[in-house]
Protein backbone atom coordinates (compact mmCIF):
# COMPACT_ATOMS: atom_id res chain seq x y z
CA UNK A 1 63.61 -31.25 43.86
CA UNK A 2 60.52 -32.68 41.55
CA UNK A 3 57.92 -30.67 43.47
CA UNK A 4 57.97 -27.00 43.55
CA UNK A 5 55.61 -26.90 47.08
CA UNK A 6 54.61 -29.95 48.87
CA UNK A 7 50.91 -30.79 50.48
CA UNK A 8 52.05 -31.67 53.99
CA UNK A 9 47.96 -31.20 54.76
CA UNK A 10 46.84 -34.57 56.27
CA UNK A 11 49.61 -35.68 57.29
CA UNK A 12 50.46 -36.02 61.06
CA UNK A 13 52.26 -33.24 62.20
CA UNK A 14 56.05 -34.71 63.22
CA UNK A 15 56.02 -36.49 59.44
CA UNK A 16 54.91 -33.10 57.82
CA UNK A 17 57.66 -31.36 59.44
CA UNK A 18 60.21 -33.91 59.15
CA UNK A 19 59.23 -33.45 55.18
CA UNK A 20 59.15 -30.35 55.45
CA UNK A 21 63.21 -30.27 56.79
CA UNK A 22 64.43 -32.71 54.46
CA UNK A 23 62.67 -30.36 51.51
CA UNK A 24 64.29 -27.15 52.99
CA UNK A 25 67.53 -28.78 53.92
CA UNK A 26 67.84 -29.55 49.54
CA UNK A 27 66.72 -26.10 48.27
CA UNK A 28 68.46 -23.81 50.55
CA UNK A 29 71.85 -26.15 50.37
CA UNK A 30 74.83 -23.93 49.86
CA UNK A 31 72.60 -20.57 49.90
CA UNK A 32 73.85 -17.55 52.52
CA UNK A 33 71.22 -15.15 51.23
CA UNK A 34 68.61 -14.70 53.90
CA UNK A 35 66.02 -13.15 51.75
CA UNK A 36 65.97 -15.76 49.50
CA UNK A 37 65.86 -18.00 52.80
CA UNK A 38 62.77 -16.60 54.25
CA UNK A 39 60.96 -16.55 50.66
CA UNK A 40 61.94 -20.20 50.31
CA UNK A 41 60.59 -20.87 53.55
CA UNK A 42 57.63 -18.49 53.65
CA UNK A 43 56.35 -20.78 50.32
CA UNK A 44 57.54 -24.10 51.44
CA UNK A 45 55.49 -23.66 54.91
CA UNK A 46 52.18 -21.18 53.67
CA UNK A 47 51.63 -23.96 50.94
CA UNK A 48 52.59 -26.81 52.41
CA UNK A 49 50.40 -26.28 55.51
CA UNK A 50 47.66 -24.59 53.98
CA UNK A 51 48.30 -21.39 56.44
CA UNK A 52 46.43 -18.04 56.19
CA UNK A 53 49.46 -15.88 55.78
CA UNK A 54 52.96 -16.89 56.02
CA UNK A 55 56.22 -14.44 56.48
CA UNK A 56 58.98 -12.39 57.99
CA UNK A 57 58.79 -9.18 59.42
CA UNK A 58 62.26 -8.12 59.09
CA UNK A 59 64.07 -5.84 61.79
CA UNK A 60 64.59 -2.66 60.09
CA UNK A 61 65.08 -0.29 62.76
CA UNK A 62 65.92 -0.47 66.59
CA UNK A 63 61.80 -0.95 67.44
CA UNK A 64 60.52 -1.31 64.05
CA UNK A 65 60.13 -4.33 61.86
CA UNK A 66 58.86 -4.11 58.21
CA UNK A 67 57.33 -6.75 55.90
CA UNK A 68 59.98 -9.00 54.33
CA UNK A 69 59.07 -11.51 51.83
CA UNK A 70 55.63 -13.77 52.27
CA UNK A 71 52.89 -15.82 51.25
CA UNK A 72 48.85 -14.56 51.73
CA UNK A 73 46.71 -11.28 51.37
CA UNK A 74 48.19 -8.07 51.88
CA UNK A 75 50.35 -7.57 55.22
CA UNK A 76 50.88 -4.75 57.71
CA UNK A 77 53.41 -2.99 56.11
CA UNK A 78 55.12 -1.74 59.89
CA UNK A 79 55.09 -3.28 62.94
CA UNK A 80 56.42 -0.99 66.24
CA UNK A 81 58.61 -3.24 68.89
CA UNK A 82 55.67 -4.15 71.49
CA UNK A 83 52.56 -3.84 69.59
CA UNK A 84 50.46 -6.92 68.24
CA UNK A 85 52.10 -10.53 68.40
CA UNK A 86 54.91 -9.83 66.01
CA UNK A 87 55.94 -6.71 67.90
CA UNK A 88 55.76 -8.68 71.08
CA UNK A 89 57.54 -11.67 69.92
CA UNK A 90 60.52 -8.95 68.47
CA UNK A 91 60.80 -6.81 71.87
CA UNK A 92 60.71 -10.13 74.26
CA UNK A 93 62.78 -12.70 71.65
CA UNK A 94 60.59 -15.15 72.34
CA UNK A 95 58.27 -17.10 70.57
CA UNK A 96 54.69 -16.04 70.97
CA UNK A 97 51.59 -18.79 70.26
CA UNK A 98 48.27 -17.35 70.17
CA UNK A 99 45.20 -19.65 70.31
CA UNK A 100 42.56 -17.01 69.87
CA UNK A 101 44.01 -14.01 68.11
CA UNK A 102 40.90 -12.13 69.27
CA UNK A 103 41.72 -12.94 73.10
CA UNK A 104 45.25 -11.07 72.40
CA UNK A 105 45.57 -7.51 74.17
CA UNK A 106 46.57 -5.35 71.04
CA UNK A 107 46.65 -7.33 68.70
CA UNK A 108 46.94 -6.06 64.77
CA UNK A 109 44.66 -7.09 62.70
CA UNK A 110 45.84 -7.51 59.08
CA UNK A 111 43.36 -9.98 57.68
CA UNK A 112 39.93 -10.36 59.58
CA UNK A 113 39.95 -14.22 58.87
CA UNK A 114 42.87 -14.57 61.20
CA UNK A 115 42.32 -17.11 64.03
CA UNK A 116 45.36 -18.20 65.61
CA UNK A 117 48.93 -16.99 65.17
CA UNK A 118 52.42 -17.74 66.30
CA UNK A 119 55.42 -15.71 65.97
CA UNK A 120 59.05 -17.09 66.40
CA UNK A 121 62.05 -14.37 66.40
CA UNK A 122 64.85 -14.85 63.91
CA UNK A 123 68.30 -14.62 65.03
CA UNK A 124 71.40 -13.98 63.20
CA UNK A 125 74.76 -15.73 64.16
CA UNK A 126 75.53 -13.36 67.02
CA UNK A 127 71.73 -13.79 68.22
CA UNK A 128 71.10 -10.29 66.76
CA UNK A 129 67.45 -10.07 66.04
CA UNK A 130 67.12 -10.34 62.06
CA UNK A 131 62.89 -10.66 61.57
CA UNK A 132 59.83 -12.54 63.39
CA UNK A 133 58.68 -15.57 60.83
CA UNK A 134 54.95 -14.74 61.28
CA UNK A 135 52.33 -17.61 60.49
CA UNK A 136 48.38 -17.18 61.05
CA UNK A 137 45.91 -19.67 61.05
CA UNK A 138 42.09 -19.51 59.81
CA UNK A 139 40.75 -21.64 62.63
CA UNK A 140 41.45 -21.26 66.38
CA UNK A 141 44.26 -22.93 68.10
CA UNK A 142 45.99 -24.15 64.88
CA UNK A 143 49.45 -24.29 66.79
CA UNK A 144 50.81 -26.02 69.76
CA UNK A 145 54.56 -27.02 71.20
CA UNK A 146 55.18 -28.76 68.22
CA UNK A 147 55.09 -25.74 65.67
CA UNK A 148 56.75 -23.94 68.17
CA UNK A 149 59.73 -26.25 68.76
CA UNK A 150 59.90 -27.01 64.93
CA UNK A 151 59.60 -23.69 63.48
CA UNK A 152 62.30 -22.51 66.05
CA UNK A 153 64.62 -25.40 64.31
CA UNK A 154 63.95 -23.90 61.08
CA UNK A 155 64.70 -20.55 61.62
CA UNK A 156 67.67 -21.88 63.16
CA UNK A 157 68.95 -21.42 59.37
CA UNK A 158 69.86 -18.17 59.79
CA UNK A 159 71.97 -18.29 62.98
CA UNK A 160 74.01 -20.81 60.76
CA UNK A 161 74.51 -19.14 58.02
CA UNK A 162 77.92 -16.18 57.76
């Protein structure tokens, strides 16, 4: 791949991601590691989209997910099942978009400039829960249906990979 990160900025958002696919599809070809997998993607999307903060929180425990590899300031280093979006998203396995990150019941607050947020839940091949992919916006109501379908595809990787 010539580029090390893309600039999807500006473009509309079906292209970006479509880009954003064929660049993942090339750099994680023949790879099984899923660290390396959610550093390549936590670059690939934080600086291609211009997010905030951009990672995995990676199931470590039965209710407990810690900070896996990502792009931004400093993260919450432990999340408990249930508390703040990530938590939420880990305990109900379900994707969780947040327009106003201030409007959310509980919610953590790792970086004050944080806006909008959406968590998606990983799954492994048996659709074991492996991490959350964790991406927060600067601005309100960054995401919509789109991000959520798309970055469901993409961490799609690791329920395809032995």
């Amino acid at each position: 791949m010539a580029e090390s990160t893309l600039d999807l900025r500006g473009l509309p958002k079906a292209r970006a991601y479509d880009e954003l696919d064929h660049a993942l599809e090339a750099v994680l070809a023949g790879l099984a590691d899923p660290i390396a997998a959610m550093a390549t993607m936590s670059a690939l999307l934080h600086h291609g989209f211009g997010h905030l903060w951009t990672g995995f929180y990676r199931k470590v425990a039965p209710d407990l997910l810690r900070v896996g590899p990502y792009q931004g300031t400093l993260g919450c280093l432990e999340i408990p099942f249930g508390k703040g979006v990530c938590g939420t998203a880990a305990r109900e396995r379900r994707t969780v978009l947040v327009p106003d990150v201030h409007a959310f019941p509980g919610h953590i607050t790792c970086d004050a400039r944080s806006r909008s947020e959406i968590v998606v839940p990983v799954l492994d091949a048996s659709g074991a829960l492996l991490a959350v992919l964790d991406i927060d916006a600067d601005r309100p109501a960054a995401f919509d249906d789109e991000d959520t379908r798309r970055l469901e595809a993409i961490v799609g990787w690791f329920a395809r990979v032995p």
